[in-house]
N, C-alpha and C. Protein backbone atom coordinates (compact mmCIF):
# COMPACT_ATOMS: atom_id res chain seq x y z
N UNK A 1 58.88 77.01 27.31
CA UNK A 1 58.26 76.20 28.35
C UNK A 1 58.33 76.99 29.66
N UNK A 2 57.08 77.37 30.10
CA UNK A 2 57.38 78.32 31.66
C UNK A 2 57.63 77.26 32.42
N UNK A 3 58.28 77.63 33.64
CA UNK A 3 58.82 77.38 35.05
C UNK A 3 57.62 76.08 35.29
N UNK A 4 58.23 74.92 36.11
CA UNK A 4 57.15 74.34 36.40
C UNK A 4 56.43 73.17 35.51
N UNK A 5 56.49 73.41 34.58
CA UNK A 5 55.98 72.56 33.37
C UNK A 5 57.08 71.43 32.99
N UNK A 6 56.60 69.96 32.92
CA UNK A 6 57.07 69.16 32.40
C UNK A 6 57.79 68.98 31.20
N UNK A 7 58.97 68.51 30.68
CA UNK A 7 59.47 68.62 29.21
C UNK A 7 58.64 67.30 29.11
N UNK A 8 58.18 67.46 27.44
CA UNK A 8 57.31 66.33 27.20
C UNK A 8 58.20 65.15 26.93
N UNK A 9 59.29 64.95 26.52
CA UNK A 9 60.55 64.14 26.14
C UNK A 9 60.75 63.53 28.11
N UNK A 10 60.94 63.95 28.64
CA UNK A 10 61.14 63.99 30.00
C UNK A 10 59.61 62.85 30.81
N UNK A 11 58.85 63.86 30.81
CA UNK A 11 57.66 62.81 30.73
C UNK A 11 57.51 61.18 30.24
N UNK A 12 57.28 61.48 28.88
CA UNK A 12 57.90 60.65 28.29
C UNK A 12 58.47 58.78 28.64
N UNK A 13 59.73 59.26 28.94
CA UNK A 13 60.96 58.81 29.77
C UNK A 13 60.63 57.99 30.72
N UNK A 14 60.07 59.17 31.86
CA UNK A 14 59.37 58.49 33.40
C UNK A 14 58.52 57.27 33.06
N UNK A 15 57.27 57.81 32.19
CA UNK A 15 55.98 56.83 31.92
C UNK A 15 57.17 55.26 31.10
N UNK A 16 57.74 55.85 30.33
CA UNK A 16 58.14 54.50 29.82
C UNK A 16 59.08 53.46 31.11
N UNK A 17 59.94 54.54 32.07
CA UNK A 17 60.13 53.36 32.96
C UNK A 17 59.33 52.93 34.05
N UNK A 18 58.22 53.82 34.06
CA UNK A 18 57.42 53.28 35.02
C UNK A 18 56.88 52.08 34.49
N UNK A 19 56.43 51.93 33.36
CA UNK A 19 55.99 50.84 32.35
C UNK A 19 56.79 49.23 32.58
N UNK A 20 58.06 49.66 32.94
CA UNK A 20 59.27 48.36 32.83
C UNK A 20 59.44 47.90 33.87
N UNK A 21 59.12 48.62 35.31
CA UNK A 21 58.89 48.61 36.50
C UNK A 21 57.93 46.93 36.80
N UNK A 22 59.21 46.02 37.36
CA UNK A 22 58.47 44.64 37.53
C UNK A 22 58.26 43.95 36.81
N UNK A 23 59.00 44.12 35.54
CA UNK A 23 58.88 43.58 34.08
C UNK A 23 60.37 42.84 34.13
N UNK A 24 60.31 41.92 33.56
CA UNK A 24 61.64 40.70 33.21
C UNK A 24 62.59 41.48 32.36
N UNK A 25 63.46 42.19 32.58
CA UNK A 25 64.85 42.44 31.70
C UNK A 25 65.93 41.54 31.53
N UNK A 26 66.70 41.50 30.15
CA UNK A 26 67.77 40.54 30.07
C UNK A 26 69.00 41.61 30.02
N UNK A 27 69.98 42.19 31.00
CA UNK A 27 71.53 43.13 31.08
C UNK A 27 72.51 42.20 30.81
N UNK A 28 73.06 43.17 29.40
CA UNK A 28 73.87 42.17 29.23
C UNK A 28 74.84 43.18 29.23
N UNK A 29 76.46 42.57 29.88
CA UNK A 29 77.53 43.35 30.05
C UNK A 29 79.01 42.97 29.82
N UNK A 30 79.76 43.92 29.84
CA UNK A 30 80.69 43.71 29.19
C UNK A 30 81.64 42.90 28.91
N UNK A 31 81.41 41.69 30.34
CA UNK A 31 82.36 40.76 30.50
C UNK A 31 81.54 39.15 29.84
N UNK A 32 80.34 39.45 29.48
CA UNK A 32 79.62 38.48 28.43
C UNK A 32 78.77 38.28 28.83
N UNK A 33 78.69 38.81 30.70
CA UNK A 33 77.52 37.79 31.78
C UNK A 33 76.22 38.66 30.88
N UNK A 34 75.29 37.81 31.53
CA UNK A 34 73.61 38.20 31.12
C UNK A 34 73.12 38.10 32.46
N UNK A 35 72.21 39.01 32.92
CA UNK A 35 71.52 39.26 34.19
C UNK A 35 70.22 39.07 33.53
N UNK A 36 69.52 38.05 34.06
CA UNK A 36 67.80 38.47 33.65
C UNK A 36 66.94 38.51 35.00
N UNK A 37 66.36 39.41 35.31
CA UNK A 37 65.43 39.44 36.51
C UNK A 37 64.12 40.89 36.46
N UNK A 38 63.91 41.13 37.43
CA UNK A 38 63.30 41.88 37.85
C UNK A 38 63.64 43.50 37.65
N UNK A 39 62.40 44.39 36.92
CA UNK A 39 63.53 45.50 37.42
C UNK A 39 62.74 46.09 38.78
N UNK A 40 63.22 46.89 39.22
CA UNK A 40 63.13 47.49 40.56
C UNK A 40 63.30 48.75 40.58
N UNK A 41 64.77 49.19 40.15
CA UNK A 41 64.84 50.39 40.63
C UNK A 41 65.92 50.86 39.80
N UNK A 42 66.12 52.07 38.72
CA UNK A 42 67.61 52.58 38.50
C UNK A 42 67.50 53.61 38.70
N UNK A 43 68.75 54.88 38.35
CA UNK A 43 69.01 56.02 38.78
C UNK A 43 69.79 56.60 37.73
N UNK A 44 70.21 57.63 37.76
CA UNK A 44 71.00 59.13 37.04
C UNK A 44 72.04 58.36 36.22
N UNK A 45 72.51 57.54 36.98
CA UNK A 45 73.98 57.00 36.64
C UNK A 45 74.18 55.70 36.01
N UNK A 46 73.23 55.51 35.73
CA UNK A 46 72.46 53.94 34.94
C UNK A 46 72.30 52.54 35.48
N UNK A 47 72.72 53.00 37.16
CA UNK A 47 72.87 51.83 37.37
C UNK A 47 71.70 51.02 37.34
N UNK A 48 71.34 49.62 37.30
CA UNK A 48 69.81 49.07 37.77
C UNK A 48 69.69 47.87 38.78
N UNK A 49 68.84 47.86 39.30
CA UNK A 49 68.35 47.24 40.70
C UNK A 49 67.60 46.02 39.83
N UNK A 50 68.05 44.79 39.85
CA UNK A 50 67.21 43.48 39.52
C UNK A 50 66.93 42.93 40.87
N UNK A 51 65.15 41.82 40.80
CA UNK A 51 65.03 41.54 41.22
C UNK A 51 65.22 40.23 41.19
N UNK A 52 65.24 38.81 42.26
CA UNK A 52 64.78 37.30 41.21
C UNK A 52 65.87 37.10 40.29
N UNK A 53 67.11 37.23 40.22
CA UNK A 53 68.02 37.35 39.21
C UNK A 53 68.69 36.59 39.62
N UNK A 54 68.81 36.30 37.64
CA UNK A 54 69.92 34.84 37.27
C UNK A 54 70.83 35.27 36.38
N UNK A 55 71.96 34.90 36.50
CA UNK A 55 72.91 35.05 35.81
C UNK A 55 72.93 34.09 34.70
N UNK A 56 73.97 34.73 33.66
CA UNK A 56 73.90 33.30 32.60
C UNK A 56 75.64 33.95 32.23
N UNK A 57 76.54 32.71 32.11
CA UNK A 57 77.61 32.47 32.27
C UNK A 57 77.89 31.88 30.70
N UNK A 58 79.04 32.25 29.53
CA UNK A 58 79.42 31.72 28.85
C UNK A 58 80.04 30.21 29.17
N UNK A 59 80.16 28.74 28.90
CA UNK A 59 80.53 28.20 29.19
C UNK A 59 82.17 28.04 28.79
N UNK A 60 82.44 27.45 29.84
CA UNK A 60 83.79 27.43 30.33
C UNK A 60 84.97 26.63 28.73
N UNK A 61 86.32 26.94 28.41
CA UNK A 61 86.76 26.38 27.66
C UNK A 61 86.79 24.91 27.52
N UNK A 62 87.23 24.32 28.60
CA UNK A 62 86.67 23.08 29.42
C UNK A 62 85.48 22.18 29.40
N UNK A 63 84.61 23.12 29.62
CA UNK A 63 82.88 22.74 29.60
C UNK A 63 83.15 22.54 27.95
N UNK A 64 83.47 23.32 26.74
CA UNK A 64 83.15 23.04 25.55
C UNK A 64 84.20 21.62 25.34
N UNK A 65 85.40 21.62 25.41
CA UNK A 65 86.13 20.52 25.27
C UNK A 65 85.29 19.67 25.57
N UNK A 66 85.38 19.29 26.63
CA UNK A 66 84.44 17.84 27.55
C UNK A 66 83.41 17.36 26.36
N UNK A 67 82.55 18.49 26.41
CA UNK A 67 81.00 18.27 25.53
C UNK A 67 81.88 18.16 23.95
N UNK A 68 82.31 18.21 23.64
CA UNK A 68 83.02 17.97 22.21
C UNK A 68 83.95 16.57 22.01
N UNK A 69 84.43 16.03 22.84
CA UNK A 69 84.93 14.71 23.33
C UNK A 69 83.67 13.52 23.75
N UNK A 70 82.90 13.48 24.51
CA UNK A 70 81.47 13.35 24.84
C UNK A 70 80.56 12.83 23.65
N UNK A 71 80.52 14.04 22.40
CA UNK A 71 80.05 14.29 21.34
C UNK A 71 80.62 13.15 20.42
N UNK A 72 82.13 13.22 20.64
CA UNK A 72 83.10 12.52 19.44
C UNK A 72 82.82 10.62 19.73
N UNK A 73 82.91 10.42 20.89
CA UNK A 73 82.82 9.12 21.59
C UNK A 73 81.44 8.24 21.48
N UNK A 74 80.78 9.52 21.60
CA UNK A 74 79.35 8.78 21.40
C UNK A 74 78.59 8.45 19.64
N UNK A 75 80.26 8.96 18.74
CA UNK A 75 79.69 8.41 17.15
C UNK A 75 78.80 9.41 16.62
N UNK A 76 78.48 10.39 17.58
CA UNK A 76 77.86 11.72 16.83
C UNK A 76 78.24 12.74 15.84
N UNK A 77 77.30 13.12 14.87
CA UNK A 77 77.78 14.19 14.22
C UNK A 77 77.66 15.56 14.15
N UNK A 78 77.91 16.41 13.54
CA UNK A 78 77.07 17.79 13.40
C UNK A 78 77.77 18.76 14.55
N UNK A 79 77.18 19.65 14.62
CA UNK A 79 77.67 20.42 15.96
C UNK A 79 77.10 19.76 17.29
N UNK A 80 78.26 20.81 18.27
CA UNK A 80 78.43 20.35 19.77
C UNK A 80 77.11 21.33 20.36
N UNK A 81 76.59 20.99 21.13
CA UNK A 81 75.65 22.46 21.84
C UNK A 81 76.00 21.84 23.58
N UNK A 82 76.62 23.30 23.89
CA UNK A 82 76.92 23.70 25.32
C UNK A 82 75.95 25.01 25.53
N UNK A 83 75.55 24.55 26.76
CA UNK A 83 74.48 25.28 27.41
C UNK A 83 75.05 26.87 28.09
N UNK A 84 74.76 27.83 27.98
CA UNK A 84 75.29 28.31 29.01
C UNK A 84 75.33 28.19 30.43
N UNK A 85 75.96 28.64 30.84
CA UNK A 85 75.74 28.35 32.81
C UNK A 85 74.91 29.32 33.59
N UNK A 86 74.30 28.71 34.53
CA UNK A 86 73.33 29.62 35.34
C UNK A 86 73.27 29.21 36.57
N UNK A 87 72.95 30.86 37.58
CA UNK A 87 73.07 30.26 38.96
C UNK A 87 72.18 31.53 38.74
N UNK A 88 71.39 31.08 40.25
CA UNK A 88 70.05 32.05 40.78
C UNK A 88 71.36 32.88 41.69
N UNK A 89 70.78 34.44 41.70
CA UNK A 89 71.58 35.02 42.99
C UNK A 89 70.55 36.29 43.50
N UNK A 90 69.14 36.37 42.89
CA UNK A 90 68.52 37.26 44.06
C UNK A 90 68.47 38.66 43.82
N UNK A 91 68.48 39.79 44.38
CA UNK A 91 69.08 40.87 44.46
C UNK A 91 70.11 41.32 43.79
N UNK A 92 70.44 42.15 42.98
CA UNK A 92 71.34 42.25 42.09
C UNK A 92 71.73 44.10 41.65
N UNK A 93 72.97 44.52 42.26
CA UNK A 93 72.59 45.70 41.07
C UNK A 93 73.77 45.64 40.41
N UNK A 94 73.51 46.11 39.44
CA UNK A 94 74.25 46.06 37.80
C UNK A 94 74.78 47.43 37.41
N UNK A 95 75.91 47.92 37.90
CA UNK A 95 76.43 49.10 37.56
C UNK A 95 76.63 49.03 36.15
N UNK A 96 75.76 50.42 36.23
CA UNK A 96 75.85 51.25 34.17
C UNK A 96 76.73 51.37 33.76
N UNK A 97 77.74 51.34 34.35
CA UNK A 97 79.14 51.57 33.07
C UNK A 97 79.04 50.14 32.42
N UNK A 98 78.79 49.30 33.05
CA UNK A 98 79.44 47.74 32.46
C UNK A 98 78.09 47.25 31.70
N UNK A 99 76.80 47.76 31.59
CA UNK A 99 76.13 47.68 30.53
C UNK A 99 76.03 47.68 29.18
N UNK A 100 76.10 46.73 28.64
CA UNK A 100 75.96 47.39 27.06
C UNK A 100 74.56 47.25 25.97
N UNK A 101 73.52 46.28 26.51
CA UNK A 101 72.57 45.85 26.26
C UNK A 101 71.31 45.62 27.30
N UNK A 102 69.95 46.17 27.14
CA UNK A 102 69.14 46.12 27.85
C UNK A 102 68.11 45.78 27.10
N UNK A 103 67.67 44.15 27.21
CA UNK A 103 65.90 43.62 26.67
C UNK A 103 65.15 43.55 27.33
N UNK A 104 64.17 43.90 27.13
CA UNK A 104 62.74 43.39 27.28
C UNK A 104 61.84 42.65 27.46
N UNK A 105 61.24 41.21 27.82
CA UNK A 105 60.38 40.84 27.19
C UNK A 105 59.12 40.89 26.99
N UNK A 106 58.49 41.91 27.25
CA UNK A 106 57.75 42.45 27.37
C UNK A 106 57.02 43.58 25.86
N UNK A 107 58.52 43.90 25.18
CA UNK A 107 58.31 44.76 23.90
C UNK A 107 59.24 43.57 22.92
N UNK A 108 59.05 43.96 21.88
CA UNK A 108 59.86 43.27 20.30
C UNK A 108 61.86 43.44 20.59
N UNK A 109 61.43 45.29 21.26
CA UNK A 109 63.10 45.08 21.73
C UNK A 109 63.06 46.33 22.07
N UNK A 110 63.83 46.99 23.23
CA UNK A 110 64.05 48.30 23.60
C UNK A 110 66.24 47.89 23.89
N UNK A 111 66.54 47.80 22.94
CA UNK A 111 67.77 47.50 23.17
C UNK A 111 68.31 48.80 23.10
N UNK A 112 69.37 49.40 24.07
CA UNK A 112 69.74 50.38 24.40
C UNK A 112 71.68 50.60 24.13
N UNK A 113 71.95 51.54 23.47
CA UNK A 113 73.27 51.61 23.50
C UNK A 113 73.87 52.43 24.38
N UNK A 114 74.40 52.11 25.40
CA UNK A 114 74.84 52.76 26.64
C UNK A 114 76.38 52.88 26.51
């Protein structure tokens, strides 16, 4: 490849994140949270820039008790369903180390092992 010339792998790369650019991602990381928003902007170091972003929160030990008591009282059967938790927070960046999952909805799945 002379001086100057694009690696086609490299290329590649760019076009596909230019592609994702303003597209809805779901980051999911290590401590369970899920980020879904906007993307915007990442860099070298993986971090990524969401836009419009909501968090989604495993629910609390508590939150499942309650809803399982709730469940029991009201003569119901079958399983309990607890929602996860969510709060809007906007602006968001999501340092790459604590990534472990990156969707799409936009493709079937570009899930990434980081």
């Amino acid at each position: 490849m002379a001086d100057g010339e694009a690696n086609p792998d490299s290329v590649q790369a760019v076009q596909y994140l230019d592609d994702l650019l303003n597209k809805t991602l779901h980051l999911h990381i290590t401590d369970g949270r899920m980020f879904v928003g906007q993307l915007k902007c990442t860099d070298n170091e993986r971090n990524i820039i969401l836009a419009m972003t909501h968090e989604y929160r495993q629910p609390s030990q508590a939150d499942v008790k309650l809803a399982a008591e709730r469940h029991e009282k009201g003569g119901l059967s079958g399983n309990v369903k607890v929602g996860m938790r969510k709060r809007f927070l906007g602006l968001v960046v999501v340092p790459g180390q604590y990534i472990e999952k990156v969707e799409s909805c936009w493709t079937t799945s570009i899930t990434s092992q980081i």
